[in-house]
Protein backbone atom coordinates (compact mmCIF):
# COMPACT_ATOMS: atom_id res chain seq x y z
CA UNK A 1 -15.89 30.14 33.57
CA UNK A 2 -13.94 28.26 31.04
CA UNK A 3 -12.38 24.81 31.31
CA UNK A 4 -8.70 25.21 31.71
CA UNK A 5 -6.62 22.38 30.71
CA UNK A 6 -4.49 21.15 33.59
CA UNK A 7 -0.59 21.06 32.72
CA UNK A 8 0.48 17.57 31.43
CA UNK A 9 -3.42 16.44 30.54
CA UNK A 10 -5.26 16.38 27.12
CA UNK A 11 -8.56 15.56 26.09
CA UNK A 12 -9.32 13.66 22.72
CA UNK A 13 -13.12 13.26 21.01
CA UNK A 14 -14.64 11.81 17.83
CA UNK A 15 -14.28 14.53 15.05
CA UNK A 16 -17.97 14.82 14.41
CA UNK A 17 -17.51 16.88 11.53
CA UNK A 18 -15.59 14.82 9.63
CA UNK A 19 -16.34 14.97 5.82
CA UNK A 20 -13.51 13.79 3.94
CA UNK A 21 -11.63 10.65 4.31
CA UNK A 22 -8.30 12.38 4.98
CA UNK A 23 -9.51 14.22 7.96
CA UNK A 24 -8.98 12.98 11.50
CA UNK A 25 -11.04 10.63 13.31
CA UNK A 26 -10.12 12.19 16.52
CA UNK A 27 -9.04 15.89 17.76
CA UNK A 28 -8.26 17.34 20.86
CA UNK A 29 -5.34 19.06 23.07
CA UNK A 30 -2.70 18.83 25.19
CA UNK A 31 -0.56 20.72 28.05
CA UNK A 32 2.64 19.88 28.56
CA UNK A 33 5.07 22.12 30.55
CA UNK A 34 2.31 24.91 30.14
CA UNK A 35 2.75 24.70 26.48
CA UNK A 36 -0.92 23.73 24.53
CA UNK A 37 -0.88 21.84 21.50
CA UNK A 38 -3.80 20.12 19.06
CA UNK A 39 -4.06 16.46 18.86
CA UNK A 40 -5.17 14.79 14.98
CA UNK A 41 -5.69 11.05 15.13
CA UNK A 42 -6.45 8.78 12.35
CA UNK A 43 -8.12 5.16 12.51
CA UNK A 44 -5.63 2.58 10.83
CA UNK A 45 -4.93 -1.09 10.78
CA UNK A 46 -1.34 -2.65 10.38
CA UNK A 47 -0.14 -5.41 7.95
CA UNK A 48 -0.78 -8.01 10.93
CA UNK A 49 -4.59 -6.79 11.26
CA UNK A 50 -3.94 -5.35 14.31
CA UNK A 51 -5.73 -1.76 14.66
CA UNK A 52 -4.24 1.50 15.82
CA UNK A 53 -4.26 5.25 15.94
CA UNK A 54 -2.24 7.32 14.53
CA UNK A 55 -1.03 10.84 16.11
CA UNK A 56 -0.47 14.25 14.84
CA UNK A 57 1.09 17.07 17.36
CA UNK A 58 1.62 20.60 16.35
CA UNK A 59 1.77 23.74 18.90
CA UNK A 60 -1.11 25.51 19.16
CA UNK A 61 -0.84 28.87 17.35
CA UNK A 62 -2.90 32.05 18.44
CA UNK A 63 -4.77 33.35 15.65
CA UNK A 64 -6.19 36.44 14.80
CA UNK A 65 -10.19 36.71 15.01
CA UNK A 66 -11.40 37.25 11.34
C-alpha cells in the first residue's frame, strides 16, 4: 500500500539529485484542505548573517504518463 499524505501534513527531504545551483535544496509536499501541492526550498543567508529557507508552493498538477 502507498503512503497517503494526511490532510494538513507535508513532508520535506534533501534534494539528492541536485545538480545545478539554482535547483532546490529541499522538495517535498503538502495537504491542505485535501488539496496536494510540491514544496521547493532553497538554502539562503540574510544581510544580518542569519540563515534561512526559502519556500516555493505550486498545486500539484496530474500529468500524463509519457
Amino acid at each position: 500500500m502507498a503512503y497517503e499524505q494526511k490532510d494538513m501534513t507535508g513532508s520535506i527531504f534533501a534534494n539528492q539529485g541536485k545538480s545545478k545551483e539554482t535547483q532546490p535544496d529541499y522538495t517535498g509536499t503538502l495537504k491542505i484542505k485535501g488539496v496536494e501541492y510540491s514544496v521547493a526550498g532553497w538554502k539562503k543567508t540574510a544581510k544580518s548573517g542569519l540563515d534561512y529557507v526559502s519556500y516555493k508552493v505550486e498545486e500539484k498538477e496530474d500529468k500524463a504518463p509519457f
